[in-house]
Structures are given as structure tokens and as C-alpha cells.
N, C-alpha and C. Protein backbone atom coordinates (compact mmCIF):
# COMPACT_ATOMS: atom_id res chain seq x y z
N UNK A 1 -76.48 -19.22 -77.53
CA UNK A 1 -76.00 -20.37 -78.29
C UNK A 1 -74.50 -20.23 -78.51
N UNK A 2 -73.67 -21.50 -78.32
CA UNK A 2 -72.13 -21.05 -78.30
C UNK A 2 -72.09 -22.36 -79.50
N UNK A 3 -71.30 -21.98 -80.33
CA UNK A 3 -70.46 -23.44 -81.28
C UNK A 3 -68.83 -23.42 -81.27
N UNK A 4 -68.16 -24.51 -81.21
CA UNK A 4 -67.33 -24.16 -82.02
C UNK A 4 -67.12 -25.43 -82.71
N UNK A 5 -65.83 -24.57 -83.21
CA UNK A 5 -65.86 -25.42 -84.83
C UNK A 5 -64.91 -27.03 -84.90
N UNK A 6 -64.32 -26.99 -83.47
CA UNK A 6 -63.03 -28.32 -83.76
C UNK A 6 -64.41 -29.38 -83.16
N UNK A 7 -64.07 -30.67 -84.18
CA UNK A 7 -64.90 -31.47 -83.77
C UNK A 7 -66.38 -31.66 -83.82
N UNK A 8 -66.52 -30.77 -84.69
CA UNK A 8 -67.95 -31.04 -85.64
C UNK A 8 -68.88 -30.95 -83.95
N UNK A 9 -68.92 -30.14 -82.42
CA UNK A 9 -69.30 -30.16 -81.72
C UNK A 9 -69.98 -28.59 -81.40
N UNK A 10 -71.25 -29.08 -81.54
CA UNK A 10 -72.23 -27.55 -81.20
C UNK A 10 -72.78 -27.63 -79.81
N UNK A 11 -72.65 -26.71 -78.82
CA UNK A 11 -73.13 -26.45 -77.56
C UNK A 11 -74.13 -25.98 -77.41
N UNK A 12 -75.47 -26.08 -77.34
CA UNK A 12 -76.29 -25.11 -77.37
C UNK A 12 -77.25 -25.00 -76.17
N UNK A 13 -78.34 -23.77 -75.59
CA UNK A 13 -78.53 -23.38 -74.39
C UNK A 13 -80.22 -23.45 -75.25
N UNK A 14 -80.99 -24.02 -74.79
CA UNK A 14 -82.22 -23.98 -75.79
C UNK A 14 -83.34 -23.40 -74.72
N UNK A 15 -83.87 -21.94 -74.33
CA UNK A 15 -85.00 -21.83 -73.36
C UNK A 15 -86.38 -21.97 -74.20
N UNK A 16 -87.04 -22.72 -73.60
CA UNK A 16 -88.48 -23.05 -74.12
C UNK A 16 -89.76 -22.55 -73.28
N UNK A 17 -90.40 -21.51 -73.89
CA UNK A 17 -91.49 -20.80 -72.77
C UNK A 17 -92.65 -20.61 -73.17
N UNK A 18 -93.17 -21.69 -72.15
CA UNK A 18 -94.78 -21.25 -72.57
C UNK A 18 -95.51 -22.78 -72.26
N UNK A 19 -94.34 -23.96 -72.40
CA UNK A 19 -94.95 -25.20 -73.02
C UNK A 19 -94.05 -26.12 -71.76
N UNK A 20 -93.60 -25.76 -70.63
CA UNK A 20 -92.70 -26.51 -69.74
C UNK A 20 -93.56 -26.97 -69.10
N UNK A 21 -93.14 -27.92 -68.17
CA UNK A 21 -93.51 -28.65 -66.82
C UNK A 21 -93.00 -27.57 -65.67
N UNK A 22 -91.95 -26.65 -65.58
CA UNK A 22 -91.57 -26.24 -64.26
C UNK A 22 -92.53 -24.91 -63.65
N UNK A 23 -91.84 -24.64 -63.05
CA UNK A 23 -91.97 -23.48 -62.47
C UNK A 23 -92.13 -22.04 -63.60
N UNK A 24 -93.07 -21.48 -63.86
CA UNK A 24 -93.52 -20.32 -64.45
C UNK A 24 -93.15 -20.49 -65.62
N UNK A 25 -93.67 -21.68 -65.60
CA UNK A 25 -93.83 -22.62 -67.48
C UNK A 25 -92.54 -22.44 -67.91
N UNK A 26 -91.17 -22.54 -67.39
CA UNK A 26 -89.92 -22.34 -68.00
C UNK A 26 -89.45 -23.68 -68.29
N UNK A 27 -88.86 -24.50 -69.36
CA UNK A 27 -87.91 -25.38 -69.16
C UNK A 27 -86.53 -25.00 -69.99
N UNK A 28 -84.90 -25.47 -68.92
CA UNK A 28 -84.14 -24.82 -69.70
C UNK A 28 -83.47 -26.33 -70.07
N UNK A 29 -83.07 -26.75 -71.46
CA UNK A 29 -82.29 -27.68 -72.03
C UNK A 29 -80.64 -27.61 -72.31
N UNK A 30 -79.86 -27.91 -71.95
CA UNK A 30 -78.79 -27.99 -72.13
C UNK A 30 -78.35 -29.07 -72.95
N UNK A 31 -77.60 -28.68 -74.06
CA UNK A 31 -77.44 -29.91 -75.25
C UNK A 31 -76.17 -29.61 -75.79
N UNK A 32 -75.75 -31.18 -75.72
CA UNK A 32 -74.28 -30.71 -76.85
C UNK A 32 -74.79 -31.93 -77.83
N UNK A 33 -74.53 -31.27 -78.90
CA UNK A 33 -74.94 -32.41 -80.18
C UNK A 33 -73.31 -32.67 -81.07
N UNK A 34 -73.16 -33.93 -80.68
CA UNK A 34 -71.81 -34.54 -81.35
C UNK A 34 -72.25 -34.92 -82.72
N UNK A 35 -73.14 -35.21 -83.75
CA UNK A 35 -72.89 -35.28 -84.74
C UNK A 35 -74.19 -34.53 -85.77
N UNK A 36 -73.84 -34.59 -86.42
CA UNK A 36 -75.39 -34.22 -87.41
C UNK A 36 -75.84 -35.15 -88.07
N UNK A 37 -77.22 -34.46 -88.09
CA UNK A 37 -78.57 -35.95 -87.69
C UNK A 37 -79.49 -35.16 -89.13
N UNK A 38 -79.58 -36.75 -90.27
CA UNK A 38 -80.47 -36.04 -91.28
C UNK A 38 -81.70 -36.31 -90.57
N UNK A 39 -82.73 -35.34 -90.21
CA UNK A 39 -83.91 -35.63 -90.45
C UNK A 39 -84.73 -36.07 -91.73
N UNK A 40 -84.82 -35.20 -92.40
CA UNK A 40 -85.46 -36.03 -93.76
C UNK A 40 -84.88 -36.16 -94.70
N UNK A 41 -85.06 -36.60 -95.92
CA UNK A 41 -84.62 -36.43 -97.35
C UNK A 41 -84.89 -35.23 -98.09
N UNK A 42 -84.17 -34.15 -97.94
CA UNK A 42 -84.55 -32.89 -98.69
C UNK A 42 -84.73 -31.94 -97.36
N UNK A 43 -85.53 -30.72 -98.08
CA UNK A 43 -85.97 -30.00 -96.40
C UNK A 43 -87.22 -30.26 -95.37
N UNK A 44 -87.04 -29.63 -94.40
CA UNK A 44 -87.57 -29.88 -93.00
C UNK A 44 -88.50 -28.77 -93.32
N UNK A 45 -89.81 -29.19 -93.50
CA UNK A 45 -90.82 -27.91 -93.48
C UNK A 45 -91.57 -28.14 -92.10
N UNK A 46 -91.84 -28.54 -91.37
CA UNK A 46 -92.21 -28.80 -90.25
C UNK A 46 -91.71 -28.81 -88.68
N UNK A 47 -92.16 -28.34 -87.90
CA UNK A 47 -91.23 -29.24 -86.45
C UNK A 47 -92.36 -28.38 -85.02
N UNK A 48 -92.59 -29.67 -84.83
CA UNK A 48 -93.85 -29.46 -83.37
C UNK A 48 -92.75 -30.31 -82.01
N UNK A 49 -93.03 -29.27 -80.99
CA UNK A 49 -92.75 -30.11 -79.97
C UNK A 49 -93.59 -30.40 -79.01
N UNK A 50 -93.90 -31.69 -78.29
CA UNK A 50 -95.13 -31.67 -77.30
C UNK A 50 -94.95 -31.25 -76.29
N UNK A 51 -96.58 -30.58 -76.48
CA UNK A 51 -96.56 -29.67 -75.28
C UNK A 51 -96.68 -30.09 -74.25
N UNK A 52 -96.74 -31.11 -73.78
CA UNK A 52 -97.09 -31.76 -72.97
C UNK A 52 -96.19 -32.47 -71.54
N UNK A 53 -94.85 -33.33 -72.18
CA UNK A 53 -93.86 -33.57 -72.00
C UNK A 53 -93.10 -32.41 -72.54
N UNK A 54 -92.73 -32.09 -73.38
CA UNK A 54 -91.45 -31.55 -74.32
C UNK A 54 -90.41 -32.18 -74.39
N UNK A 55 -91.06 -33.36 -74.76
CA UNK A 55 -89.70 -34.88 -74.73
C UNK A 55 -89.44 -35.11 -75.63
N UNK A 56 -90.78 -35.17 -77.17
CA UNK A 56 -91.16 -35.85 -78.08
C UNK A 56 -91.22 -34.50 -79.34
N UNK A 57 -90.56 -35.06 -80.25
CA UNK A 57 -91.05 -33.99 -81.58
C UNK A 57 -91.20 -34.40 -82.56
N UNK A 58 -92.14 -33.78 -83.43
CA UNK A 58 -92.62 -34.62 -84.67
C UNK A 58 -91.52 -33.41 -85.59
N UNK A 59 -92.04 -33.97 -86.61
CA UNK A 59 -90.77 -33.04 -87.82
C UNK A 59 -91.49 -33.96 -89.33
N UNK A 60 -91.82 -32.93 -90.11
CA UNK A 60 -92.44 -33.47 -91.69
C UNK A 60 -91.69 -32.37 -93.03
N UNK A 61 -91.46 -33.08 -93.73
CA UNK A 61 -90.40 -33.06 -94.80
C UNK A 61 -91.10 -33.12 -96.12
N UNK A 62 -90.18 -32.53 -97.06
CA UNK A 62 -90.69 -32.61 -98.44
C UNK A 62 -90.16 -34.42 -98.95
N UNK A 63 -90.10 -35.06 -98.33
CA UNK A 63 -89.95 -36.71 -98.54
C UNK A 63 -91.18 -37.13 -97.82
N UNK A 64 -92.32 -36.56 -98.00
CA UNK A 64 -93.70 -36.63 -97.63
C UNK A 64 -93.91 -37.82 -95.85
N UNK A 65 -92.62 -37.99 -95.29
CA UNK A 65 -92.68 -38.60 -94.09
C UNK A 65 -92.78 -37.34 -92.72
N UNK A 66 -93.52 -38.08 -92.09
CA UNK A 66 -93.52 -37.45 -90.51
C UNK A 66 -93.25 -38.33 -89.40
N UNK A 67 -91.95 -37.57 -89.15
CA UNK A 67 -90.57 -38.39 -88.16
C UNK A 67 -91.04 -38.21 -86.59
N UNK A 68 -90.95 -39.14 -85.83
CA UNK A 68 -91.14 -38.76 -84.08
C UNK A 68 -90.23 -38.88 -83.84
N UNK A 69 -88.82 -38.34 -83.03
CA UNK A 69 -88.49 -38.16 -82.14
C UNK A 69 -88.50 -37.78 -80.64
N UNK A 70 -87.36 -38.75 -80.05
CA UNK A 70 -87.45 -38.68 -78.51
C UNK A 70 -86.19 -37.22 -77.75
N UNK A 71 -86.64 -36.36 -77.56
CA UNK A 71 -85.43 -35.96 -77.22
C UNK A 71 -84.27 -36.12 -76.62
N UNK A 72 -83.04 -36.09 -76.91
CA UNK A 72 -81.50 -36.32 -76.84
C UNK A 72 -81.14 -38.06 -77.47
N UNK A 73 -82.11 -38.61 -78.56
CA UNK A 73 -82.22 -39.95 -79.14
C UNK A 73 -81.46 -39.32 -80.60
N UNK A 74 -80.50 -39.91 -81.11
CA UNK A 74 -80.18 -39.39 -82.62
C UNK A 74 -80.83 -39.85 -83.52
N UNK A 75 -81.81 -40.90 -83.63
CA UNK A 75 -82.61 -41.38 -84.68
C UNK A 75 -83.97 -40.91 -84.93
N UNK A 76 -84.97 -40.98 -85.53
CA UNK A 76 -86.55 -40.95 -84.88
C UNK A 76 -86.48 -42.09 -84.54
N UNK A 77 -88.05 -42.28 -83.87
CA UNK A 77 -88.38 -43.51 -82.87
C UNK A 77 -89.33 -44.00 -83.99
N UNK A 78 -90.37 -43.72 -84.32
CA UNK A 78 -91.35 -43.82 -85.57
C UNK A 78 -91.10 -42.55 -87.05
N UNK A 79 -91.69 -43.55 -88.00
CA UNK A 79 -92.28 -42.53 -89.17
C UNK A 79 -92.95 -42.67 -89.44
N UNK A 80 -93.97 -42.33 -90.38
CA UNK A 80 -94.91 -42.54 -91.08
C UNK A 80 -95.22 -41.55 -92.21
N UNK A 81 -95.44 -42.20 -93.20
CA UNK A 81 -95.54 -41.81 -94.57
C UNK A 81 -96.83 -41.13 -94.94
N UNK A 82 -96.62 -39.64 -95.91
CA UNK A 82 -98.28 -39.36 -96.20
C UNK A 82 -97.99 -39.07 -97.81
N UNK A 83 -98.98 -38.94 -98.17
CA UNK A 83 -98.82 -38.96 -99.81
C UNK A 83 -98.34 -38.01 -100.52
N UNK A 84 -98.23 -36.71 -99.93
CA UNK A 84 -97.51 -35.29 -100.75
C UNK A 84 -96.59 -35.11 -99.30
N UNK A 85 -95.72 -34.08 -99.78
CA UNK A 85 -95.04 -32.97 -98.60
C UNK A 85 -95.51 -32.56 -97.69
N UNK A 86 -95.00 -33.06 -96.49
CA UNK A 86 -95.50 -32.93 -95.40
C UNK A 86 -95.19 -31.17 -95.12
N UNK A 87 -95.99 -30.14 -94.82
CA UNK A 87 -95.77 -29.08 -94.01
C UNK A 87 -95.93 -28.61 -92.89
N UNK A 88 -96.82 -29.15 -92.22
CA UNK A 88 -97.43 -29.04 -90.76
C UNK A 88 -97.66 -29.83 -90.01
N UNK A 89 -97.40 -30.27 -89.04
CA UNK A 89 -97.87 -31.45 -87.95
C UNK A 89 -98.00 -30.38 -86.76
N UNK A 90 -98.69 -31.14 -85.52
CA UNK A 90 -99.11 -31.22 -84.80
C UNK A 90 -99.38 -32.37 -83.40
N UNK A 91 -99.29 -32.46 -82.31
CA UNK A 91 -99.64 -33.51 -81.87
C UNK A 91 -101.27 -33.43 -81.16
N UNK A 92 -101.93 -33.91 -80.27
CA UNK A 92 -102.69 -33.80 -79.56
C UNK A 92 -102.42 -33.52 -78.05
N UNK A 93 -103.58 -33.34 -76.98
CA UNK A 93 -102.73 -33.01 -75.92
C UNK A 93 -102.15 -33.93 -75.08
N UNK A 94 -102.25 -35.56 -75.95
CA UNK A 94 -101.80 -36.36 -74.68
C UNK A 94 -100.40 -36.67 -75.25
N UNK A 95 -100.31 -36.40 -76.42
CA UNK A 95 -99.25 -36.68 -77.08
C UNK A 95 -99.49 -38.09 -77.47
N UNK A 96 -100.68 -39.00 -77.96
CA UNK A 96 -100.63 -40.48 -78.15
C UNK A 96 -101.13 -40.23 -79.87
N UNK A 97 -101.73 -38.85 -80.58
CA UNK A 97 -101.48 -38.46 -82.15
C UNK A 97 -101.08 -37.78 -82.85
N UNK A 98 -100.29 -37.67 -83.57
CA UNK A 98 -100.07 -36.92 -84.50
C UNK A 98 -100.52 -36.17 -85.75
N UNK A 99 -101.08 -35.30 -85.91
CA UNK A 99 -101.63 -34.73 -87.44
C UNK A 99 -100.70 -33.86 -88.09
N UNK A 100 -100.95 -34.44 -89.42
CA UNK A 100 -99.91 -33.63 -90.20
C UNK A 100 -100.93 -33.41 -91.84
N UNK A 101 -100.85 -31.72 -92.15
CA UNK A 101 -101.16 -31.30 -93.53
C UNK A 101 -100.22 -31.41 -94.38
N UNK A 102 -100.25 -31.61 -95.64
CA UNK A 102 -99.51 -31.85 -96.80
C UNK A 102 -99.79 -30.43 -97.54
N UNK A 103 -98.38 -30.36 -98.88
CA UNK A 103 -98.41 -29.47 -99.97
C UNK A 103 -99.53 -29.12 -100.94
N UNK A 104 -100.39 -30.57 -101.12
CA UNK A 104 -101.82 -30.41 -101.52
C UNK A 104 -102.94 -30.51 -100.99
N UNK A 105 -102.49 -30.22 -99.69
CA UNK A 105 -104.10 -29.97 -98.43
C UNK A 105 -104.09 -31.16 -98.02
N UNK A 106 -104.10 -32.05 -97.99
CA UNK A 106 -104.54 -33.56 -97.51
C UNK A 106 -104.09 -33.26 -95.46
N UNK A 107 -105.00 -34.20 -95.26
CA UNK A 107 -104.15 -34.32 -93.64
C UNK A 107 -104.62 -35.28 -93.05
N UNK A 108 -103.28 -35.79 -92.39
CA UNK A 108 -103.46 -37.48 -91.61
C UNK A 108 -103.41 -37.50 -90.28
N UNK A 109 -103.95 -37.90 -89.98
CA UNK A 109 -103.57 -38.43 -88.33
C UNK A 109 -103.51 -40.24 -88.33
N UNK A 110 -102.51 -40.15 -87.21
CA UNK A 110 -102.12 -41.80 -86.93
C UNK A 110 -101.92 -41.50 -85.52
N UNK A 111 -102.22 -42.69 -85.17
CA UNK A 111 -102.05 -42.99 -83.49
C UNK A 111 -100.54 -43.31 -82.88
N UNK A 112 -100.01 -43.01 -82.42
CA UNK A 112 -98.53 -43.07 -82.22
C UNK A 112 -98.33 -44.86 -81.19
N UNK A 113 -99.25 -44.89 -80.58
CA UNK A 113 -99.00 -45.95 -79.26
C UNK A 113 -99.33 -47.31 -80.28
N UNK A 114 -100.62 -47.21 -81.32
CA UNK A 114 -100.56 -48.80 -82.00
C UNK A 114 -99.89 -48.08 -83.92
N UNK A 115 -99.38 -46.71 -83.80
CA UNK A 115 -98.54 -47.10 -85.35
C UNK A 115 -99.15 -46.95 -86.46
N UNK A 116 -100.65 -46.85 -86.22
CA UNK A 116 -101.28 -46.92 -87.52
C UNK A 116 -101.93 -45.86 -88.01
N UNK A 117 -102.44 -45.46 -89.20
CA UNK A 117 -103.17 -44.47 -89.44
C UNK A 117 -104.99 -44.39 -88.92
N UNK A 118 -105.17 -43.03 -88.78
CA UNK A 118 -106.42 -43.28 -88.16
C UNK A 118 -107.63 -43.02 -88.75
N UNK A 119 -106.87 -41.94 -89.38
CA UNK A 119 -108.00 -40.95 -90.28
C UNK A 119 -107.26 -40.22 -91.63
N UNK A 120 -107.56 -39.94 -93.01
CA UNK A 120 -107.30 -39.06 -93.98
C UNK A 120 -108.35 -38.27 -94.28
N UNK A 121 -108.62 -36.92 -94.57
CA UNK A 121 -109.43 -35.73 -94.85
C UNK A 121 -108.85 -35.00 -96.27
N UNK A 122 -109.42 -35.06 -97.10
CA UNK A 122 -108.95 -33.87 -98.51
C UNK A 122 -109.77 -33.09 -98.86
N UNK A 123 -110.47 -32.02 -97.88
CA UNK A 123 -111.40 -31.30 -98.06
C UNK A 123 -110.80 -30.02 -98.82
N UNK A 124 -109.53 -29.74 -98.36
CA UNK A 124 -108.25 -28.51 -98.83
C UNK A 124 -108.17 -28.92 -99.98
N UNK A 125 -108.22 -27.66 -100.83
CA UNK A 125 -107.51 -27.80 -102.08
C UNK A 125 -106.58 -27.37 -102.49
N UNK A 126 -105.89 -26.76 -101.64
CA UNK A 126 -104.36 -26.11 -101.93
C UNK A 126 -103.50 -26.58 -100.49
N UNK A 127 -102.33 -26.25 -100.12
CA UNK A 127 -101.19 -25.95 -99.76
C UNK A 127 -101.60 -25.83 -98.28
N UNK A 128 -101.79 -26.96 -97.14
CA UNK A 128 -102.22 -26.90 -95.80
C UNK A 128 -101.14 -26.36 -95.37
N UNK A 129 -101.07 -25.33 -94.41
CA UNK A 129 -99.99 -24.61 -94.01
C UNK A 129 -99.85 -24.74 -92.27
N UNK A 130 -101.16 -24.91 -91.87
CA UNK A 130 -101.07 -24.67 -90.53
C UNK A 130 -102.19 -25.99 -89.75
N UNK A 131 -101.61 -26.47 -88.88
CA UNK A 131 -103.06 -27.34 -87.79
C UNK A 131 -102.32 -26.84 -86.78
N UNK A 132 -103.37 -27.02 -85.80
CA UNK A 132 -103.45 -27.35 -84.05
C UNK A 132 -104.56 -28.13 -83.69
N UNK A 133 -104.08 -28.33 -82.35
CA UNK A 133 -105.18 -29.65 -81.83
C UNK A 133 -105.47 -28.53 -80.63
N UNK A 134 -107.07 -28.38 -80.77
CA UNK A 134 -107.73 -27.83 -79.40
C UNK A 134 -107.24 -28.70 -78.07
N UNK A 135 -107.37 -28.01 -76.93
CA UNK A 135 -106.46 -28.41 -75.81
C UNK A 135 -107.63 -29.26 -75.08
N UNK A 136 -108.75 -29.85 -75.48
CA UNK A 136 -109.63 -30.88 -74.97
C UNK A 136 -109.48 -31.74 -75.89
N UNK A 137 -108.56 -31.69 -76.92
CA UNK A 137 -108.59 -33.20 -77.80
C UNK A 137 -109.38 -33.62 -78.76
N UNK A 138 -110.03 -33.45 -78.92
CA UNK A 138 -111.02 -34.01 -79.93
C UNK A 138 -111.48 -33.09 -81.55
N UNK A 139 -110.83 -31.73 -81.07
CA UNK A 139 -110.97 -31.08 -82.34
C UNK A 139 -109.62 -30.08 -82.83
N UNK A 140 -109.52 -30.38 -84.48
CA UNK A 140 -108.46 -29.57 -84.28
C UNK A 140 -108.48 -28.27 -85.32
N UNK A 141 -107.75 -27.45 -85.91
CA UNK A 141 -108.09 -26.99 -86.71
C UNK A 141 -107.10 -26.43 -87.72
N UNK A 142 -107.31 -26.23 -89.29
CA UNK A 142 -106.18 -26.46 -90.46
C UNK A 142 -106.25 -25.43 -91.36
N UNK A 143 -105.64 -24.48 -91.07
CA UNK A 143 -105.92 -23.43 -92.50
C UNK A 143 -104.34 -23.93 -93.77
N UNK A 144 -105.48 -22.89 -95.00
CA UNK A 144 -104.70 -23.71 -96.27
C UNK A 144 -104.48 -22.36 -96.98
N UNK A 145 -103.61 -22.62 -98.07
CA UNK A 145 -103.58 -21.46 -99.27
C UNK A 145 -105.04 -21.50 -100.03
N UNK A 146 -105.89 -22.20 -99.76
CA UNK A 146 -106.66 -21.98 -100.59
C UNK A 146 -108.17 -21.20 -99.39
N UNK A 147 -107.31 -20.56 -99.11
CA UNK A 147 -108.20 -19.25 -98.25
C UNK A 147 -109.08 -19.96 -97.22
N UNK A 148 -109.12 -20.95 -96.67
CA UNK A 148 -109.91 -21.59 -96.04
C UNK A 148 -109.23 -21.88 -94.67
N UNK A 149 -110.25 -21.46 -93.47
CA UNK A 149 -109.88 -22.00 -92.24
C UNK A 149 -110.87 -23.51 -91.78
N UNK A 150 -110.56 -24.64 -91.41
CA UNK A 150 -111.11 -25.38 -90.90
C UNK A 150 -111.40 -26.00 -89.51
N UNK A 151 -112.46 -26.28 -89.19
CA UNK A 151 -112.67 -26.66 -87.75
C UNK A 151 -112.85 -28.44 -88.07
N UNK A 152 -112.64 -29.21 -87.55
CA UNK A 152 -112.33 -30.69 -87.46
C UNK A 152 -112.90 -31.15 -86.30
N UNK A 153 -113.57 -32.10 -86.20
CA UNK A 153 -113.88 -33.37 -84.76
C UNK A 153 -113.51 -34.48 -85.25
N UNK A 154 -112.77 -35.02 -84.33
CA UNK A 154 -111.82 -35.97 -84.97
C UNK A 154 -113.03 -37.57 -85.24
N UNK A 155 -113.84 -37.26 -84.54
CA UNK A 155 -114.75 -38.26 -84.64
C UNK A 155 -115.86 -38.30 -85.65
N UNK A 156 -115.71 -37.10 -86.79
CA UNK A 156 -116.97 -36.57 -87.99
C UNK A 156 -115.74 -37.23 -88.91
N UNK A 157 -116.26 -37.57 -90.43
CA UNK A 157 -115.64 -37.76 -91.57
C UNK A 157 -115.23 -36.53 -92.31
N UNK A 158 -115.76 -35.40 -91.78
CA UNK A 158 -115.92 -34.65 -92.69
C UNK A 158 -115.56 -33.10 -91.54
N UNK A 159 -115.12 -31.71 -92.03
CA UNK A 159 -114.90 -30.49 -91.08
C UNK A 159 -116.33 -30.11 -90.69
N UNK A 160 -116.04 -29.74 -89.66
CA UNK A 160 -117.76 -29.24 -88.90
C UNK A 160 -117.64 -27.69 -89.20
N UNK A 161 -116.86 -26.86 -89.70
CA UNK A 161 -117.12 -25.79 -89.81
C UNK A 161 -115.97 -24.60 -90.45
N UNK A 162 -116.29 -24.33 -92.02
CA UNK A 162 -115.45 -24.01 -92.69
C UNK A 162 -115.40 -22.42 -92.76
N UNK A 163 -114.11 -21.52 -92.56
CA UNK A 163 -114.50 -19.51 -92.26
C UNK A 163 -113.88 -19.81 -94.26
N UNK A 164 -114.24 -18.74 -94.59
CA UNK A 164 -113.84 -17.85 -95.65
C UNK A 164 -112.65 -17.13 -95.89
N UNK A 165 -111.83 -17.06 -96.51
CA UNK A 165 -111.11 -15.57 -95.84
C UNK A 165 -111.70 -14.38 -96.59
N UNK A 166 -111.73 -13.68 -96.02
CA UNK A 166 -112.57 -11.80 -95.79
C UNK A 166 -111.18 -10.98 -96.09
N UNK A 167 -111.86 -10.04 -95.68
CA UNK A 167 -110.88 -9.23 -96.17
C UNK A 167 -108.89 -9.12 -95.27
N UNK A 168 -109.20 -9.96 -93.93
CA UNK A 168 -108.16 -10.19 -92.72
C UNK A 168 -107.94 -12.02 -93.30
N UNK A 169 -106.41 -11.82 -92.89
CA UNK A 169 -105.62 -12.93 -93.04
C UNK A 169 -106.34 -14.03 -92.01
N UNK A 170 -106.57 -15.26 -91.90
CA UNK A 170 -107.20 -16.70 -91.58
C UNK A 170 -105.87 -16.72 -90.82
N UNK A 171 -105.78 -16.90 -89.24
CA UNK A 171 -104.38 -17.67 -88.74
C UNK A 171 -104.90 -18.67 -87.58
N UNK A 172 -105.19 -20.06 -87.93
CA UNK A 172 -105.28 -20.81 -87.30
C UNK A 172 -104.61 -20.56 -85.96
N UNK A 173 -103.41 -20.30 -85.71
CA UNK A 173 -102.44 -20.14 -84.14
C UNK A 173 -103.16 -18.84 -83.54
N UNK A 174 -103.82 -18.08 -84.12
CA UNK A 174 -104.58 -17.21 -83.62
C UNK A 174 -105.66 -17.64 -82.73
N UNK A 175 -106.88 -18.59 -84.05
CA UNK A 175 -107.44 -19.18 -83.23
C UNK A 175 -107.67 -19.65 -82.24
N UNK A 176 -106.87 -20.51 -82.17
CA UNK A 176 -106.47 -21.66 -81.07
C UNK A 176 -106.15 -20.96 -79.49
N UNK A 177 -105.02 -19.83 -79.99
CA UNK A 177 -104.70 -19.06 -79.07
C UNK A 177 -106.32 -18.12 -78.20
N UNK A 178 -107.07 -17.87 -79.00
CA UNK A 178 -108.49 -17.54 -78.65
C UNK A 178 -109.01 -18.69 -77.63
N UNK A 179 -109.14 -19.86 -78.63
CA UNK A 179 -109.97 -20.85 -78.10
C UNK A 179 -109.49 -21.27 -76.29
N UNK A 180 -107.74 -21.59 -76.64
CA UNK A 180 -107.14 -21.93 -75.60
C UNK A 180 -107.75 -20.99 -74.32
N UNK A 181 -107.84 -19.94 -74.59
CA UNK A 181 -107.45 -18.61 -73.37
C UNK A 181 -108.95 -18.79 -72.75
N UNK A 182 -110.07 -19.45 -73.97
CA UNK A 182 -111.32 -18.97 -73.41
C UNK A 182 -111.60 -20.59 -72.84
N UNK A 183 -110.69 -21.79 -72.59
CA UNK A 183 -110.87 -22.91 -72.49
C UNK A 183 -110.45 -23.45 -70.61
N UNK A 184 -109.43 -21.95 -70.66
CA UNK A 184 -109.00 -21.62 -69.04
C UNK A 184 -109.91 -21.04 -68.65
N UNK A 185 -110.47 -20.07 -68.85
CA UNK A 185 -111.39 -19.94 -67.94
C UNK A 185 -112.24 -20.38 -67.47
């Protein structure tokens, strides 16, 4: 990463691995950013990029909105509003939803292509910290401060399957990382 300082102009070299289109999953970004860009009102507790493209990024804020952006666009493209502090989002794998947990567990998904909300869940009673969307789409999963890991089908009203925490820390990205590995084969 190089900056300098005349001209409020930052250069930066951004490698992204794991989540590219190219060759041995690498994509390299080259960016100069001429001005600074508020994302939210207050701080940025959030920021997902899709995995899919790596075009598009969501970003959720203690101004309880979750922003889409297009990459190298200075504005978001959409927002959408959830009722507490946003901390976690997520997209799906086509990149057409977004889910995002809040400061008091709540979590939304909205459809990005018609704008609207799709679904709300308040099964959490504390502090949602973490989602992912399984890499077939349809299920995702949300751990919280209130010791609870959740499994989700986006098509039930309700979680299909709630862990405890035991005596080992609950890490949803663990999960997923499980699920994913056993989803390739």
C-alpha cells in the first residue's frame, strides 16, 4: 500500500485470495481513490465482498443501514434500513441477497434485483456477530453473543437447527468453512 499526502490522493495495491475469478483464485485491484467516501453515519461494523463477482460490497453501520456498493462507484447503489446496528452482512452465492444481523440479534434479508425485504428472524437474543450463506443458497448460518449458533433455510420461518455453546467457542466461518470443503467434494 503506498499514500501520499499532497492531494488528499491514496494509491493502493489491494490482493484478494481465495474469492477471484482468475487464475489460482488470485484477483489483483489497482485503485487510486481521489476523495473520501462516508459510508455510514458513525462506524462501519461490517463489510462483505461478493464472492462471486468481487464487484459488489455490502457494508452495515451503527446507522442501522446496509449499503451496496459497486466497485470503483463513489456512492452505494442501494440501502436498506434494519431496525438496530447493523454488524454483519453477508451476500448469497448469486449475489441477488443480502443478509445482515443486528446489535440485538435480529436479521434481514432483502432481495437486491426487486429492493425489497424478504424475510425478518428474532430468534437471537443478544448481539448477532457473524452470518454466512452456505454455497448452495438456500441456507445460511448466524452465531450471536448470546452463545448460540444457528442453522437457517431461507424457506422455514423459523432456524432448523440451534448448537449450544460447550465448553469451545461457536465460529460460524468455521462452520461454513467445514460445510464448504465437504460441499466440493
Amino acid at each position: 500500500t503506498t499514500t501520499t499526502t499532497n492531494d488528499r490522493k491514496l494509491q493502493a495495491k489491494i490482493l484478494i485470495v481465495g474469492d477471484g475469478q482468475t487464475q489460482d483464485n488470485m484477483v489483483l485491484i489497482n485503485a487510486t481513490i481521489q476523495q473520501e467516501l462516508e459510508a455510514h453515519k458513525g462506524r462501519v461494523n461490517a463489510l462483505r465482498l461478493g464472492r462471486r463477482s468481487c464487484r459488489v460490497l455490502a457494508t452495515g453501520g451503527d446507522d442501522k443501514k446496509v449499503n451496496i456498493w459497486t466497485i470503483m462507484k463513489p456512492v452505494a447503489v442501494m440501502s436498506f434500513q434494519h431496525t438496530h446496528a447493523v454488524n454483519s452482512v453477508s451476500f448469497d452465492t448469486k449475489e441477488q441477497r443480502v443478509l445482515a444481523g443486528s446489535s440485538f440479534g435480529s436479521l434481514k434479508i432483502w432481495d437486491l434485483l426487486e429492493r425489497k425485504i424478504i424475510s425478518t428472524w428474532n430468534e437471537h437474543k443478544a448481539n448477532c456477530l457473524t452470518v454466512d450463506v452456505h454455497p448452495l443458497g438456500d441456507f445460511f448460518a448466524s452465531g450471536s453473543m448470546d452463545n448460540l449458533l444457528k442453522i437457517w433455510d431461507l424457506r422455514q420461518p423459523t432456524s432448523v437447527q440451534t448448537y449450544k455453546k460447550t465448553h469451545s467457542r461457536h465460529n460460524v466461518i468455521k462452520i461454513f468453512t467445514r460445510w464448504k470443503m465437504d460441499s466440493i467434494r
